[in-house]
Structures are given as C-alpha cells and as structure tokens.
N, C-alpha and C. Protein backbone atom coordinates (compact mmCIF):
# COMPACT_ATOMS: atom_id res chain seq x y z
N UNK A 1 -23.59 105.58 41.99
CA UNK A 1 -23.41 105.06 40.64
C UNK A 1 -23.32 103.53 40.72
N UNK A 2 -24.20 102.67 39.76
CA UNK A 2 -24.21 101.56 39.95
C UNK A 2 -22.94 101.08 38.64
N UNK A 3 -22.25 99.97 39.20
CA UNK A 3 -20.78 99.42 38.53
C UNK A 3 -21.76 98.27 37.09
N UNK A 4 -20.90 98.82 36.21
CA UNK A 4 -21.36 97.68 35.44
C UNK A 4 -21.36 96.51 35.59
N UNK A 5 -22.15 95.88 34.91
CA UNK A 5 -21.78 93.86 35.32
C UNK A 5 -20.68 92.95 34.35
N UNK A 6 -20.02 92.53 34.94
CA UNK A 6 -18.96 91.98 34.24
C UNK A 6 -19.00 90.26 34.20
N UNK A 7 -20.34 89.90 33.34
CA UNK A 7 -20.91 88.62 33.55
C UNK A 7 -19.93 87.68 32.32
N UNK A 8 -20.14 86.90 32.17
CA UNK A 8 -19.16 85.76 31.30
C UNK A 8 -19.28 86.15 30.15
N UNK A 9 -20.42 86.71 29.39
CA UNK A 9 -20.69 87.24 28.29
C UNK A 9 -20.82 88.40 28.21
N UNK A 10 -20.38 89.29 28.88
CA UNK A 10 -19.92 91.00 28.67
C UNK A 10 -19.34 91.00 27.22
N UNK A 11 -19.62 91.97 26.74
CA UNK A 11 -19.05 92.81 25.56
C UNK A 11 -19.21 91.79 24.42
N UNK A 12 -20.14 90.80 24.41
CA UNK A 12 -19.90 90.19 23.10
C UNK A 12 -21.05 90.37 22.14
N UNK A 13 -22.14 91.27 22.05
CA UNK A 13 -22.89 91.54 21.40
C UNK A 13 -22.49 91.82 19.87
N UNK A 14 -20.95 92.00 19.67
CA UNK A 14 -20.25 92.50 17.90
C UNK A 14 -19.81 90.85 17.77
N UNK A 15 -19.11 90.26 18.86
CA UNK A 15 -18.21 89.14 18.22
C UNK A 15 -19.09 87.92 18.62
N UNK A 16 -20.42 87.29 19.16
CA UNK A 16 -21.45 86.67 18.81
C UNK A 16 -22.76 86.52 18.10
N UNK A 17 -22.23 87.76 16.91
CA UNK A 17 -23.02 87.78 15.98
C UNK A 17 -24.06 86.80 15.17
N UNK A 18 -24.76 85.83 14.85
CA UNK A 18 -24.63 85.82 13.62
C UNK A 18 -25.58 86.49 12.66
N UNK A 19 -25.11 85.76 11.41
CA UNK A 19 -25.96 86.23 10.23
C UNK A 19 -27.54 85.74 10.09
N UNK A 20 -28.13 86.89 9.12
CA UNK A 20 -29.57 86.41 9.33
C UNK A 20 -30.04 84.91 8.95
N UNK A 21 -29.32 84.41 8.11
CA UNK A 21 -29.99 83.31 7.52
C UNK A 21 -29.00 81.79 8.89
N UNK A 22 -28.51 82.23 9.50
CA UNK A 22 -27.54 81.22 10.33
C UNK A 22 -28.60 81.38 11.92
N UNK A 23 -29.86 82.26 12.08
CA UNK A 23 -30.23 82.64 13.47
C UNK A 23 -30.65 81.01 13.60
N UNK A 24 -30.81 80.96 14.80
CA UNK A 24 -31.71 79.68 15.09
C UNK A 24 -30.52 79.05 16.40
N UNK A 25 -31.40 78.01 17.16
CA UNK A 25 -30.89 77.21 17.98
C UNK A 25 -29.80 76.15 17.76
N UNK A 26 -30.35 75.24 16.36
CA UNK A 26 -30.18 73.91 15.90
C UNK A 26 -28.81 74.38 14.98
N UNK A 27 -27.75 73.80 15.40
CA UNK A 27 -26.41 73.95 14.61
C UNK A 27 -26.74 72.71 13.56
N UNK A 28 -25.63 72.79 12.70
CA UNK A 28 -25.74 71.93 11.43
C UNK A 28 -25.03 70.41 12.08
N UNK A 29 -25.97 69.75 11.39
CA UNK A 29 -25.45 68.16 11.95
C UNK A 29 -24.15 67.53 11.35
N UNK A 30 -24.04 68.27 10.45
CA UNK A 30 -22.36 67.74 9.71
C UNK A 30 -21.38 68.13 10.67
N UNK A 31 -21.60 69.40 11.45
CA UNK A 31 -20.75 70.05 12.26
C UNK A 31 -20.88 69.15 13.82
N UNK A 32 -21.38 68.31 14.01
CA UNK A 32 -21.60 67.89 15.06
C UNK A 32 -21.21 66.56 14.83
N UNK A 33 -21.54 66.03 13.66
CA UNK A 33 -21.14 64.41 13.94
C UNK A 33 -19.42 63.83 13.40
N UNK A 34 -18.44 65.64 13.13
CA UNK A 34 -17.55 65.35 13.14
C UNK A 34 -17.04 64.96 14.03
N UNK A 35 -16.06 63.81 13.75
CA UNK A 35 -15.27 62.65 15.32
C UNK A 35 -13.49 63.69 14.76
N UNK A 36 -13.03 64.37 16.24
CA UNK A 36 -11.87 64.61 16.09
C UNK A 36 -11.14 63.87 16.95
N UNK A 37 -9.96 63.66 16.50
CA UNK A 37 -8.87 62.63 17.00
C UNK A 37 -7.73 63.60 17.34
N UNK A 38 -6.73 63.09 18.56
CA UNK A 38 -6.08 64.26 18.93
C UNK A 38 -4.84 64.54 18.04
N UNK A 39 -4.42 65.69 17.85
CA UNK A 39 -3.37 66.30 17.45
C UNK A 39 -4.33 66.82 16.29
N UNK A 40 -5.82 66.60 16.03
CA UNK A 40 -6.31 67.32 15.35
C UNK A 40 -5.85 68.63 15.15
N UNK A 41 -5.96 69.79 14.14
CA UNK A 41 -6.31 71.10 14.59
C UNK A 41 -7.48 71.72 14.41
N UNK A 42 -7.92 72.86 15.11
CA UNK A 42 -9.23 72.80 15.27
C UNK A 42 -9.41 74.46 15.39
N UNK A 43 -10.67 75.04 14.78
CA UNK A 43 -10.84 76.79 14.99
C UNK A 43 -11.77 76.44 15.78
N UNK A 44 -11.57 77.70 17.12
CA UNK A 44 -13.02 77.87 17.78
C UNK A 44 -13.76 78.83 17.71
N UNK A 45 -14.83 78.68 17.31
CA UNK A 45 -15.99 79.59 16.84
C UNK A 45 -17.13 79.11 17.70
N UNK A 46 -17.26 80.11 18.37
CA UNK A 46 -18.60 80.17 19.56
C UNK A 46 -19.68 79.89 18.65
N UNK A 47 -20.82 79.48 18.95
CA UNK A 47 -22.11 79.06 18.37
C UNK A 47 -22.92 79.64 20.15
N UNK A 48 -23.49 81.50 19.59
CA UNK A 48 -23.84 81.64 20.92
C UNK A 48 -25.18 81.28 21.39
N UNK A 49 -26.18 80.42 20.35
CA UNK A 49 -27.30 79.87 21.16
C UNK A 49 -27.14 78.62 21.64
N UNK A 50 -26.00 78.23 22.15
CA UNK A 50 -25.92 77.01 22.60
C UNK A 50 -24.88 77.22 23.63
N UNK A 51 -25.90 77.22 25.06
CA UNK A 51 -24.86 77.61 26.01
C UNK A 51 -23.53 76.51 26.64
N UNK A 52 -24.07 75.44 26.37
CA UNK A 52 -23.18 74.62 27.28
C UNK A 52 -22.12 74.19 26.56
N UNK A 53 -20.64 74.26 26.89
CA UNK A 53 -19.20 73.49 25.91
C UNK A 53 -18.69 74.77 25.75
N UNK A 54 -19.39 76.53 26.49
CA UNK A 54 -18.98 77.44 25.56
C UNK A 54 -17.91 77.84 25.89
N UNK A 55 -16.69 78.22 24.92
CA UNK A 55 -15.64 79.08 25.85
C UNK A 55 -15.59 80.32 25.69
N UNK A 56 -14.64 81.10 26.68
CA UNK A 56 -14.34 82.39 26.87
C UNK A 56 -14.52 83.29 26.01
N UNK A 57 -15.28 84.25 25.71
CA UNK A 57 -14.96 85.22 24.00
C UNK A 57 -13.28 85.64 24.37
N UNK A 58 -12.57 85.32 24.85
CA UNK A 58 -10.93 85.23 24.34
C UNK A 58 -10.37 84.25 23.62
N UNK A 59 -11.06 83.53 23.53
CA UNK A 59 -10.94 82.53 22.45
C UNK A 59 -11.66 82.54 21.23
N UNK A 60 -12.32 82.90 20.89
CA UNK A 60 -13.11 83.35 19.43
C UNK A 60 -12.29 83.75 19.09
N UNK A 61 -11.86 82.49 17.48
CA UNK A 61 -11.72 82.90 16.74
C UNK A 61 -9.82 82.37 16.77
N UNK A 62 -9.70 81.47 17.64
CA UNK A 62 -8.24 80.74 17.49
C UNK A 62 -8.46 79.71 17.44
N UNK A 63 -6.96 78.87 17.16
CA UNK A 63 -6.33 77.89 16.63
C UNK A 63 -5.99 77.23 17.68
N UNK A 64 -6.44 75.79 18.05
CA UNK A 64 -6.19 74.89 19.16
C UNK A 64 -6.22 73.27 18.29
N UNK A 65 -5.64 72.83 19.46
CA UNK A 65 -5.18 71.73 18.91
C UNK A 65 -5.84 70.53 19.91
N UNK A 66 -6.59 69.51 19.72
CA UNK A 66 -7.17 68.38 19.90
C UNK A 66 -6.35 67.18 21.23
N UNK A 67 -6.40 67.44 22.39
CA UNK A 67 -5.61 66.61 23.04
C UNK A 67 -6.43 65.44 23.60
N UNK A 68 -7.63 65.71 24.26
CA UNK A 68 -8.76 64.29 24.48
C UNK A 68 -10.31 64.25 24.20
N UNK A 69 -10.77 63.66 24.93
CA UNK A 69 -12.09 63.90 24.81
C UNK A 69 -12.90 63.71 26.60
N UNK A 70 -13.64 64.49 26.90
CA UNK A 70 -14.28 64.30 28.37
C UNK A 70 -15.83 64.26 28.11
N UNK A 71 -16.22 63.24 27.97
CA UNK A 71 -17.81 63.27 28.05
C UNK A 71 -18.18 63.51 26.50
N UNK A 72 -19.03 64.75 26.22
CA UNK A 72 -19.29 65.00 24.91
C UNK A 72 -18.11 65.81 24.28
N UNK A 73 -17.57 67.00 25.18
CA UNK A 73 -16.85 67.71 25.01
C UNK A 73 -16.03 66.89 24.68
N UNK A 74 -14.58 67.77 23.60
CA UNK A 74 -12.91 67.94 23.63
C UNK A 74 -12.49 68.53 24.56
N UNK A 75 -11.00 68.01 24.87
CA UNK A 75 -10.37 68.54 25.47
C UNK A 75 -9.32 69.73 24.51
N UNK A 76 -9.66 70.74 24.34
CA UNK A 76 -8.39 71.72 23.85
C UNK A 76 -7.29 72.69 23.78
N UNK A 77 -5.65 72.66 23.20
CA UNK A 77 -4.82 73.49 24.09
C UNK A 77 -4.55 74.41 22.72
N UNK A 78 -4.62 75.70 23.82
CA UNK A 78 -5.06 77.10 23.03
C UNK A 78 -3.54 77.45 23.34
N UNK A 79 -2.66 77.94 22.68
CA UNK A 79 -1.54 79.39 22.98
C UNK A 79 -2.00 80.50 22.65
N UNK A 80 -2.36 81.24 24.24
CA UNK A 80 -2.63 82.53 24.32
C UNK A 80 -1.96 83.16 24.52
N UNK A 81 -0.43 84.19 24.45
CA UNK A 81 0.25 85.08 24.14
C UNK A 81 1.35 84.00 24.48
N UNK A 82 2.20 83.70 25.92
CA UNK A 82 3.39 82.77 25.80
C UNK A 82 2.53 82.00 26.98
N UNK A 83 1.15 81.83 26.99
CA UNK A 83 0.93 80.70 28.16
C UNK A 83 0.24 79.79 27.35
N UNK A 84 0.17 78.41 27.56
CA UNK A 84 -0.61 77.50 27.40
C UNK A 84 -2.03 77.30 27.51
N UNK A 85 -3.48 77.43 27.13
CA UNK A 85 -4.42 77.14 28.07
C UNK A 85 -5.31 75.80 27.71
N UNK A 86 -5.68 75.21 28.41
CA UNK A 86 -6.57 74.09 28.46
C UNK A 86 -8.15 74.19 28.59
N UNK A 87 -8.68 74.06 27.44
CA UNK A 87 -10.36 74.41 27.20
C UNK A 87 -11.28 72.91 27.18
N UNK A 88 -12.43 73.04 27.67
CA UNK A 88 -13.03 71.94 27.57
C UNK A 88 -14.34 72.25 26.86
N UNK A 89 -14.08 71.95 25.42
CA UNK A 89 -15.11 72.64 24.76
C UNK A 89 -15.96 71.63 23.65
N UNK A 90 -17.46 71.73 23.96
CA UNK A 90 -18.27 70.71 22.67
C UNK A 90 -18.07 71.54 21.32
N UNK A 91 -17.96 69.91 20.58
CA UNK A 91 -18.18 70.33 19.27
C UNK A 91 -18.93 71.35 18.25
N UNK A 92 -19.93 71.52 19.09
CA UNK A 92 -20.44 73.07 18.55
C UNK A 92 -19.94 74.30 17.97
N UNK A 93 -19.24 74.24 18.95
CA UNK A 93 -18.31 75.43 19.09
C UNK A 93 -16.81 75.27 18.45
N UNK A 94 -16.74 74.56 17.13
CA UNK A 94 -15.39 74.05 16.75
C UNK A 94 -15.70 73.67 15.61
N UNK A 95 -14.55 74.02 14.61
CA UNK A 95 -14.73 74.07 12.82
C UNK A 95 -13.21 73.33 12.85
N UNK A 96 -12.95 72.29 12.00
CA UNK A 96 -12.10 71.90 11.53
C UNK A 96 -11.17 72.75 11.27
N UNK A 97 -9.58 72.91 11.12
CA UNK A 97 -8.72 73.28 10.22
C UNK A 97 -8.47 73.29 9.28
N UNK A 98 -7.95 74.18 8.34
CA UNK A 98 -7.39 73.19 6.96
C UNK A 98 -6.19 72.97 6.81
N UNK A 99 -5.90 71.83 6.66
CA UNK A 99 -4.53 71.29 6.66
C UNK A 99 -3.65 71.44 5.65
C-alpha cells in the first residue's frame, strides 16, 4: 500500500477555493499597493495562484498583527491556540482589518 503524500498543500482543495469570477493569476492592485505599518491588524487569506509569501493552510483565515517588513514580504505574529507564531508573508495573501 502506497502512504499518502503529505505535501505543503495537502487537503486544501475546499479551503483554496476561489470563486468563478475571482479565477486568474493577477490579484487586484489595490490589494497590493497597500503599505502596512506595524501594529497594523491584518486577515490572512491565501491567494492560491500565487505561490511565493504563502502561508500554512493553518493560518487561513486568522487575525495577525503587523510587526516588520523583510524584503517584499511582512513580518506577522499569529496566536495559534496559547503559542505565538511568526509568519513571513507577502501582501497577497493579506486583507486589512477593520478597526
């Protein structure tokens, strides 16, 4: 019996959906030429045709908060049950809060 593959993107075929009229490569440029400053807050929402900046599908779909910037990417800190985690994720993949 061959073992399934347990590659970085296992099981996300339901939660990297999108909708028909959202398919495509090219994310929206409003969403990209937002400048976040730290203590921002910030949702992360995978954008899955764009591989690079991507994080974990354990993070789809939380609330992180804005601590630097490395290159193109943010730097962002996620609370995942009582641990801290530190994501290094492009703007792509990140929707404002509402405050």
């Amino acid at each position: 019996m061959v073992k399934a593959p347990r590659g970085y993107r296992h099981r996300t075929r339901k939660v990297f959906r999108k909708h028909v009229r959202e398919k495509g490569a090219v994310p929206p440029l409003s969403l990209l030429m937002i400048d976040y400053k730290p203590g921002d807050k910030v949702y992360i929402k995978v954008n899955p045709a764009i591989h690079h900046g991507m994080p974990h599908r354990r993070y789809h779909g939380k609330t992180g908060v804005i601590v630097g910037k490395r290159g193109k990417a943010y730097i962002v800190k996620v609370n995942l049950g009582e641990k801290e985690k530190t994501l290094f994720v492009r703007p792509e993949h990140l929707r404002p809060a509402k405050q």
